[in-house]
PDB file of N, CA and C in Angstrom:
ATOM      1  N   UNK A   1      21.195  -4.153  -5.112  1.00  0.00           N
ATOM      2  CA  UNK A   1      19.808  -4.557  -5.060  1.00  0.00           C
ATOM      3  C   UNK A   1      19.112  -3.756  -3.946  1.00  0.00           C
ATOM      4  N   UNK A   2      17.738  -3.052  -4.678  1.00  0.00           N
ATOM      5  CA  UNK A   2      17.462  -2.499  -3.271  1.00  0.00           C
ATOM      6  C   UNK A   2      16.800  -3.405  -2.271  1.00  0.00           C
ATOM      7  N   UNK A   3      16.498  -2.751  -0.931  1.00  0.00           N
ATOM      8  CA  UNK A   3      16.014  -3.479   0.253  1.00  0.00           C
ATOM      9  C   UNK A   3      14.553  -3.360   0.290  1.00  0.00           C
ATOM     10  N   UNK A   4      13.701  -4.248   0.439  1.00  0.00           N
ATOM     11  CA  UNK A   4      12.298  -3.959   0.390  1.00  0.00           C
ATOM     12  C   UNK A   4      11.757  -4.836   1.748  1.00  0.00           C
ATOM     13  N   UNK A   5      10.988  -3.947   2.047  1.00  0.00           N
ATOM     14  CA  UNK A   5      10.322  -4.364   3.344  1.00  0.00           C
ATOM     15  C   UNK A   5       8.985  -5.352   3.565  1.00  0.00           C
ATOM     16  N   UNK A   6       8.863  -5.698   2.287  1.00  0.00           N
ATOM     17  CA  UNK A   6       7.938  -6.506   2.665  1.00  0.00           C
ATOM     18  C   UNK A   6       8.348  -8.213   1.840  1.00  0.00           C
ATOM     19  N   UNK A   7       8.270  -8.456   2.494  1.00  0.00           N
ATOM     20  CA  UNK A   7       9.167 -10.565   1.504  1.00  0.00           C
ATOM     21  C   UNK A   7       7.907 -11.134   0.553  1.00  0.00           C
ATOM     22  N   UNK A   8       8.689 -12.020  -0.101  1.00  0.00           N
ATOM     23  CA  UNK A   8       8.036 -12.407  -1.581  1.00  0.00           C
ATOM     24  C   UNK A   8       6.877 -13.342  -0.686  1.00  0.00           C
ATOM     25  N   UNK A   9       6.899 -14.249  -0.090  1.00  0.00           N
ATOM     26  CA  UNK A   9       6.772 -15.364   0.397  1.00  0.00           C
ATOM     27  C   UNK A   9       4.710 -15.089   0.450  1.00  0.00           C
ATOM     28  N   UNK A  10       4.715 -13.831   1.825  1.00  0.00           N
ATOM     29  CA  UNK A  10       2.986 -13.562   1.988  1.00  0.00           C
ATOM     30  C   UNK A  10       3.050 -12.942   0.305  1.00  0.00           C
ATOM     31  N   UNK A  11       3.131 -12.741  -0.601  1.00  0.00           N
ATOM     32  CA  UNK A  11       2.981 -11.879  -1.589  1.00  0.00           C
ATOM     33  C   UNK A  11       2.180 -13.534  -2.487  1.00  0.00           C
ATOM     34  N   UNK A  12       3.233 -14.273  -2.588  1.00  0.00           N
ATOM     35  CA  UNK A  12       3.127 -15.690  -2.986  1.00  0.00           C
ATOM     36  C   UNK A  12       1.198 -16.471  -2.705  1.00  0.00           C
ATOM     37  N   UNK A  13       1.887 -16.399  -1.306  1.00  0.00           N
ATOM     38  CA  UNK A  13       0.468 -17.056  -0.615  1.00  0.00           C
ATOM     39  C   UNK A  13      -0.770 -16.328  -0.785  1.00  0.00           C
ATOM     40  N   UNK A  14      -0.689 -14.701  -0.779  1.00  0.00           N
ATOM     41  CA  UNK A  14      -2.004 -14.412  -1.284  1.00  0.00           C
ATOM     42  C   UNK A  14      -2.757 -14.688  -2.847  1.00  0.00           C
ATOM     43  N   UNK A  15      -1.309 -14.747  -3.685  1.00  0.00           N
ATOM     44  CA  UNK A  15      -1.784 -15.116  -5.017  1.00  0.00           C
ATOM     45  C   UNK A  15      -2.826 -16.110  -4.802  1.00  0.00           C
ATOM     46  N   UNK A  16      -2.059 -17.422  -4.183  1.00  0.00           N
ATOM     47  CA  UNK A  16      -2.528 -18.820  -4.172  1.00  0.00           C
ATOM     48  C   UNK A  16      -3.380 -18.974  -3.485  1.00  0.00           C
ATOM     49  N   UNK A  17      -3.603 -17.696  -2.039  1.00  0.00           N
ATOM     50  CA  UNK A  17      -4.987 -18.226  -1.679  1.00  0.00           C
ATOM     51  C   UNK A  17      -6.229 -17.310  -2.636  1.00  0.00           C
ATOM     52  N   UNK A  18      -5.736 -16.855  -3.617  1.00  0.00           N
ATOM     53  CA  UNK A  18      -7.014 -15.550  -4.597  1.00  0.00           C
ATOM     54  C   UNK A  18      -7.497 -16.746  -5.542  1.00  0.00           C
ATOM     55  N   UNK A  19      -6.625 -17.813  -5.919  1.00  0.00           N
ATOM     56  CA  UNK A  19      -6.809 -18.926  -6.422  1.00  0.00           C
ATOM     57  C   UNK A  19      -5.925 -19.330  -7.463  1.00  0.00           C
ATOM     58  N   UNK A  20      -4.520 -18.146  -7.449  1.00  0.00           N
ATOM     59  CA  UNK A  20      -3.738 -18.588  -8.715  1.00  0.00           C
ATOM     60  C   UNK A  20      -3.389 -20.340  -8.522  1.00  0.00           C
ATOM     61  N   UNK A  21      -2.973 -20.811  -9.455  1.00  0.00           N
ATOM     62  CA  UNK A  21      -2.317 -22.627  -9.642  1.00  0.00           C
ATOM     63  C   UNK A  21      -1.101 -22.246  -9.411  1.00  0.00           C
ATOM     64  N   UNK A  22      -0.371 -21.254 -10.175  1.00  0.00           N
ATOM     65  CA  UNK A  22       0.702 -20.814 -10.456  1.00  0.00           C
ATOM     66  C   UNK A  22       1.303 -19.583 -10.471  1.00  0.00           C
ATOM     67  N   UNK A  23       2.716 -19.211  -9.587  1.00  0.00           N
ATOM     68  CA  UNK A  23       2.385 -17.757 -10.020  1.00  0.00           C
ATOM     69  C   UNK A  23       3.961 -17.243 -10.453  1.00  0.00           C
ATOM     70  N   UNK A  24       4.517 -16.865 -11.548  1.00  0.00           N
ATOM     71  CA  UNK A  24       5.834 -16.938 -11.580  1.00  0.00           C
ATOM     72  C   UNK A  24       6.556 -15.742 -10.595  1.00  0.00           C
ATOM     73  N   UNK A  25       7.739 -16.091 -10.541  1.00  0.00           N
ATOM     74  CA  UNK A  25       8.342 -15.273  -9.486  1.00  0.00           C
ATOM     75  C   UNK A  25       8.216 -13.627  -9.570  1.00  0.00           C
ATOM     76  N   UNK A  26       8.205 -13.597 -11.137  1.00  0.00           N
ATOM     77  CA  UNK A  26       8.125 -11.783 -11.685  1.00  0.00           C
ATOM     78  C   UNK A  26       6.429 -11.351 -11.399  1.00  0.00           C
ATOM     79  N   UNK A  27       5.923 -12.001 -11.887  1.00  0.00           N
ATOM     80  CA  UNK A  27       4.595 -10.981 -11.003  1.00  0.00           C
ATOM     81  C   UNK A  27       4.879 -11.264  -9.422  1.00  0.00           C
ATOM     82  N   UNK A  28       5.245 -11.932  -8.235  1.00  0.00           N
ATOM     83  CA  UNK A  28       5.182 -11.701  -7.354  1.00  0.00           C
ATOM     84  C   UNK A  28       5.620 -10.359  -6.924  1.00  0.00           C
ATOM     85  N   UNK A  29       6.942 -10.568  -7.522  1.00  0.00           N
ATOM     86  CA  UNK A  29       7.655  -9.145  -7.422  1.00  0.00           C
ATOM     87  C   UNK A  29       7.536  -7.838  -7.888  1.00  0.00           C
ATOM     88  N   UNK A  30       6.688  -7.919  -9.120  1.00  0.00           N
ATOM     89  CA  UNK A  30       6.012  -6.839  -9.344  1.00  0.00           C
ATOM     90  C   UNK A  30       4.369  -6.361  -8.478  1.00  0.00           C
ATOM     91  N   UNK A  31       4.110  -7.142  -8.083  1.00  0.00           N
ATOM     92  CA  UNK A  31       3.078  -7.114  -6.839  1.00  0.00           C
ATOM     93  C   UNK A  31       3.016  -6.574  -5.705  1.00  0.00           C
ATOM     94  N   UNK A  32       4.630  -7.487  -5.055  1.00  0.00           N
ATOM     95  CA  UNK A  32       5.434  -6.801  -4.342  1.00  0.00           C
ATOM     96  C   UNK A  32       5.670  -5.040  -3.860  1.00  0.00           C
ATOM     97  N   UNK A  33       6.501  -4.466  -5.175  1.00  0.00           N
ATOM     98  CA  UNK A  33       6.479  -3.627  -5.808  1.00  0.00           C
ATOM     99  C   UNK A  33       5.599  -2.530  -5.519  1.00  0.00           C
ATOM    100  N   UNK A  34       4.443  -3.001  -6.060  1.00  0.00           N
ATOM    101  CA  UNK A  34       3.299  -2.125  -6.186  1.00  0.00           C
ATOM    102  C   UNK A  34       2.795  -1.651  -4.924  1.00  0.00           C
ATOM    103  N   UNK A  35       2.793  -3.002  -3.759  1.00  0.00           N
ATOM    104  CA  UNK A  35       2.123  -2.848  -2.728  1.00  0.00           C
ATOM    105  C   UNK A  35       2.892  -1.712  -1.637  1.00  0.00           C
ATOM    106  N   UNK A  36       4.047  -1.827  -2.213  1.00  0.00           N
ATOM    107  CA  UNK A  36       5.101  -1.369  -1.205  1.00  0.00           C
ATOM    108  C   UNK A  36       5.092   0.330  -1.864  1.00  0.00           C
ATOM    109  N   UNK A  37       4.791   0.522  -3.014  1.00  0.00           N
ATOM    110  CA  UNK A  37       4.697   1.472  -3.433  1.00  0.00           C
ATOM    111  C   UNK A  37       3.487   2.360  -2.968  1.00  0.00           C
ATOM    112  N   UNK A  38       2.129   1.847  -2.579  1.00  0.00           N
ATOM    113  CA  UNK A  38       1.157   2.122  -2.150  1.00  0.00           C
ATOM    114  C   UNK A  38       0.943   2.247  -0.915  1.00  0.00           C
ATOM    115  N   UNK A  39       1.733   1.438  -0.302  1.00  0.00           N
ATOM    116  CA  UNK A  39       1.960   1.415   1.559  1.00  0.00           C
ATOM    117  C   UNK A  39       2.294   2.545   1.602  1.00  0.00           C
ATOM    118  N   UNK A  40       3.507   3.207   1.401  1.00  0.00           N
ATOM    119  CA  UNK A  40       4.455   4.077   0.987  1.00  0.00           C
ATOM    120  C   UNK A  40       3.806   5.104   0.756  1.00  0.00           C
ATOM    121  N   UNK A  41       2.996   5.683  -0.036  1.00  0.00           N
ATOM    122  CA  UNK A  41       2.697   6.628  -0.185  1.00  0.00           C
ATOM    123  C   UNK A  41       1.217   7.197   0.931  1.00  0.00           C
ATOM    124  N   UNK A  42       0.708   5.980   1.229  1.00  0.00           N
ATOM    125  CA  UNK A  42      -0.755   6.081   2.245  1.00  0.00           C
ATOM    126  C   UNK A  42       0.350   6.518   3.548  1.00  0.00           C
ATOM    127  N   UNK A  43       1.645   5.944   3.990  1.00  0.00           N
ATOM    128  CA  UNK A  43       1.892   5.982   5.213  1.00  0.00           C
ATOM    129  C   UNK A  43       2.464   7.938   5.250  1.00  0.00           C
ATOM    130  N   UNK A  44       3.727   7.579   4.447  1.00  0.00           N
ATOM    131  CA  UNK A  44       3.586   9.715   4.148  1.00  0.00           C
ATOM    132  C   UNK A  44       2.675  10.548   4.137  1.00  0.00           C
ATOM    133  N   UNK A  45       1.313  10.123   3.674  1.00  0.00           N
ATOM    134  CA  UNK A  45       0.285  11.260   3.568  1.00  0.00           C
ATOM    135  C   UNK A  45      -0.395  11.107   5.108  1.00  0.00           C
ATOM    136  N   UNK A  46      -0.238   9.704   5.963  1.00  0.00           N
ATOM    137  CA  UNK A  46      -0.311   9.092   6.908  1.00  0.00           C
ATOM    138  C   UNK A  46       0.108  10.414   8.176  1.00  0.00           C
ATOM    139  N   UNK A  47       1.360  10.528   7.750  1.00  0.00           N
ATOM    140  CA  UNK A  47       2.411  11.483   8.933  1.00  0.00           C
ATOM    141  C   UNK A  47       1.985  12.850   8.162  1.00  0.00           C
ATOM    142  N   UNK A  48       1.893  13.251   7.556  1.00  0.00           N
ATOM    143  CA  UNK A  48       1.630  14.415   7.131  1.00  0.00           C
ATOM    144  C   UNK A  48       0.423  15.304   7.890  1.00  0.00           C
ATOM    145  N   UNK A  49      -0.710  14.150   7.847  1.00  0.00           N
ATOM    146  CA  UNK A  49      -2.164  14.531   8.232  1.00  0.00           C
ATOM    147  C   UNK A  49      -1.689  14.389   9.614  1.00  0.00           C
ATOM    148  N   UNK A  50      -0.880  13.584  10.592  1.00  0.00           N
ATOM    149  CA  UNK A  50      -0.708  13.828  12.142  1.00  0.00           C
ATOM    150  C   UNK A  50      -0.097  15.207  12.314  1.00  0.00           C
ATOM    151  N   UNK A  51       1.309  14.895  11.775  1.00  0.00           N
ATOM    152  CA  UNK A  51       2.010  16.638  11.983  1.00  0.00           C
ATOM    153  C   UNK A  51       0.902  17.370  11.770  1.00  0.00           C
ATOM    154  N   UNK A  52       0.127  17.623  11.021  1.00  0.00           N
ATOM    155  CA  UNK A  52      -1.102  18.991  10.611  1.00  0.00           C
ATOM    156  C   UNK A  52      -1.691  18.827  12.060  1.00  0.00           C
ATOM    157  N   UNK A  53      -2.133  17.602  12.710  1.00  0.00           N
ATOM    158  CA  UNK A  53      -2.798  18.133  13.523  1.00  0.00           C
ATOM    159  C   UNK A  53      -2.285  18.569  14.868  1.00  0.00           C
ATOM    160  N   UNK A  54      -1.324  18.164  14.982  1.00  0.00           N
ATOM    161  CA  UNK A  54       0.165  18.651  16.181  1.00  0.00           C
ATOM    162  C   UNK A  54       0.124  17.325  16.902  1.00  0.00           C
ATOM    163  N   UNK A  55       0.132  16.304  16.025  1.00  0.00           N
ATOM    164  CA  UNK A  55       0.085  14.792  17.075  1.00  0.00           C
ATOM    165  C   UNK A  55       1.836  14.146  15.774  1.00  0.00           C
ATOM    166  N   UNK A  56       2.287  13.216  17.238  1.00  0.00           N
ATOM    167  CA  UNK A  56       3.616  12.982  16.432  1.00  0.00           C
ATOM    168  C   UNK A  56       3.301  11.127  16.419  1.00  0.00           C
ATOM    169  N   UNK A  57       2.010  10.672  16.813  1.00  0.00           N
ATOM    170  CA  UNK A  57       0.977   9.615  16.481  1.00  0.00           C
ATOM    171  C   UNK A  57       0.475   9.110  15.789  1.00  0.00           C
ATOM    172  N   UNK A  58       0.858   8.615  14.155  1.00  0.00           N
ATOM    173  CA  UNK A  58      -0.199   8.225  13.321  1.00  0.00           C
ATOM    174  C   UNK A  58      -1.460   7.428  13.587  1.00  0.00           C
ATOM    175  N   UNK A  59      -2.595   7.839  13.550  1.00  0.00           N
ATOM    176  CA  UNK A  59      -3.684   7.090  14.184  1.00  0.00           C
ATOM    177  C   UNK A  59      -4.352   5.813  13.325  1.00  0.00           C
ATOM    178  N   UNK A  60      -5.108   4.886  13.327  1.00  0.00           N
ATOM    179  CA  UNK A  60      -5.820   4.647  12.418  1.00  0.00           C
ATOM    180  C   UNK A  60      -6.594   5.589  11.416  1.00  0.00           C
ATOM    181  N   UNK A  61      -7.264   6.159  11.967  1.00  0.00           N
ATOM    182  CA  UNK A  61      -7.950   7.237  11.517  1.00  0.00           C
ATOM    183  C   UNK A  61      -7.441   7.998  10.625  1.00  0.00           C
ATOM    184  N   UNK A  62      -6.274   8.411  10.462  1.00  0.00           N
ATOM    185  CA  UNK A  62      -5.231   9.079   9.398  1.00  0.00           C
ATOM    186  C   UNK A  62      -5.036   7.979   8.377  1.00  0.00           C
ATOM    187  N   UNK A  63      -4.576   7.168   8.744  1.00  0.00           N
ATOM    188  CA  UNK A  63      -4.828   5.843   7.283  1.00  0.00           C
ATOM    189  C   UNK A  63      -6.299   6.006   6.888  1.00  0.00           C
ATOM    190  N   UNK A  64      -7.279   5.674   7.359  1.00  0.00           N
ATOM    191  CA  UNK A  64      -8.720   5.965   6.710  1.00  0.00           C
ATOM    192  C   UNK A  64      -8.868   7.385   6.207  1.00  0.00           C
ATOM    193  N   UNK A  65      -8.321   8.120   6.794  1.00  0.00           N
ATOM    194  CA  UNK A  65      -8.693   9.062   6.326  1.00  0.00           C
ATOM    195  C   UNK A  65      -7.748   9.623   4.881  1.00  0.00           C
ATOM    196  N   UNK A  66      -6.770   8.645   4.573  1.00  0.00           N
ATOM    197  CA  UNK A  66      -5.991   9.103   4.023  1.00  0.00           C
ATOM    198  C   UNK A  66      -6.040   7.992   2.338  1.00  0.00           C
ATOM    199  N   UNK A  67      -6.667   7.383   2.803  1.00  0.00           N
ATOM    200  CA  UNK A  67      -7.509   6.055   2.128  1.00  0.00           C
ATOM    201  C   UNK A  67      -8.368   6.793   1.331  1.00  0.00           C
ATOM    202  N   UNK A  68      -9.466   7.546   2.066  1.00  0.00           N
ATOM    203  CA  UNK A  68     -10.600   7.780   1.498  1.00  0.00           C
ATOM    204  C   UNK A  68     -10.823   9.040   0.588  1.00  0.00           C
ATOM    205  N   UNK A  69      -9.109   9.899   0.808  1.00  0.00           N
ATOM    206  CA  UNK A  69      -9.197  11.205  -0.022  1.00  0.00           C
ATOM    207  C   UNK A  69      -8.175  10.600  -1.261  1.00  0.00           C
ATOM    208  N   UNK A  70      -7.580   9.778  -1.255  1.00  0.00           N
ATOM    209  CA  UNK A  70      -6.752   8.954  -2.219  1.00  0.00           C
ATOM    210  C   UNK A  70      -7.727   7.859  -3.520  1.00  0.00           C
ATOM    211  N   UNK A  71      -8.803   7.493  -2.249  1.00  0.00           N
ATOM    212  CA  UNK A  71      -9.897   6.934  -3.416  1.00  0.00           C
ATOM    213  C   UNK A  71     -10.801   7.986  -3.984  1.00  0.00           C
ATOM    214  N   UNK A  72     -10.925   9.214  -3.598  1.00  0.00           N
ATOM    215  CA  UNK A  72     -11.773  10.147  -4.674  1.00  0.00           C
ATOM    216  C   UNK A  72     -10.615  11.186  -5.620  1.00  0.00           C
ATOM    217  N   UNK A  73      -9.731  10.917  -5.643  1.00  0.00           N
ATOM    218  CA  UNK A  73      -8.743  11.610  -6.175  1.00  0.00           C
ATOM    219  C   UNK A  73      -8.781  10.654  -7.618  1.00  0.00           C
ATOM    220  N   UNK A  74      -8.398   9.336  -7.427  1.00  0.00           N
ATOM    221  CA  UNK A  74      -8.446   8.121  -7.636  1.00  0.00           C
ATOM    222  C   UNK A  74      -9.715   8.366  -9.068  1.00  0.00           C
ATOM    223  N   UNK A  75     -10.835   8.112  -7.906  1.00  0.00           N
ATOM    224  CA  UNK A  75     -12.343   8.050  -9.036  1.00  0.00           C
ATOM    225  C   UNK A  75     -12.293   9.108  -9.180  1.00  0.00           C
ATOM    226  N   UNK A  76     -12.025  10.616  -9.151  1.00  0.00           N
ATOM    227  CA  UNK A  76     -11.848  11.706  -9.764  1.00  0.00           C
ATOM    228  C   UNK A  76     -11.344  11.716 -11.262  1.00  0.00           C
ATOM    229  N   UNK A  77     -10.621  10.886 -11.566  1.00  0.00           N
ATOM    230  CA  UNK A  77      -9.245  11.056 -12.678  1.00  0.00           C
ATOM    231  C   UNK A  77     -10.201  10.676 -13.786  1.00  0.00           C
ATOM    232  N   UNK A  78     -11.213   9.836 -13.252  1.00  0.00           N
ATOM    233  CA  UNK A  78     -11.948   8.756 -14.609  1.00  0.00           C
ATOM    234  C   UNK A  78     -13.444   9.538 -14.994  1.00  0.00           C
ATOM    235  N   UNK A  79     -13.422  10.370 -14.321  1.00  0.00           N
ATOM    236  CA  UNK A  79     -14.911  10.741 -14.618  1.00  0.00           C
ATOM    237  C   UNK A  79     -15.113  11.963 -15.164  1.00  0.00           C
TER     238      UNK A  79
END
């Protein structure tokens, strides 16, 4: 089984506080999943954009900034 870094439990509670009644265990985990998949790829492009700039620091600023070329890539695909 692999190891995943983030637990079902906050995955759960955000359902229920978005307003699910119910939420079965397989979408949590496919939620899960997803999020960890997306963390994952923002945090690599994350270190990528520091190394470029000769900082061994991920800043906030590299997440935003790494956010905001991921969301026009994103709305790129559809238009």
């Amino acid at each position: 089984m692999p190891e995943h870094d983030i637990p079902l439990a906050p995955i759960d509670r955000i359902l229920h506080k978005a307003g699910a009644e119910r939420v079965s265990e397989e979408a949590v985990i496919v939620l899960r999943d997803i999020l960890e998949s997306i963390a994952y790829e923002i945090a690599t492009r994350s270190v990528e954009l520091a190394k470029h700039a000769g900082r061994k620091t991920v800043t906030a600023e590299d997440i935003k900034t790494v956010i905001r070329i991921l969301r026009c890539i994103y709305l790129s695909t559809y238009v």
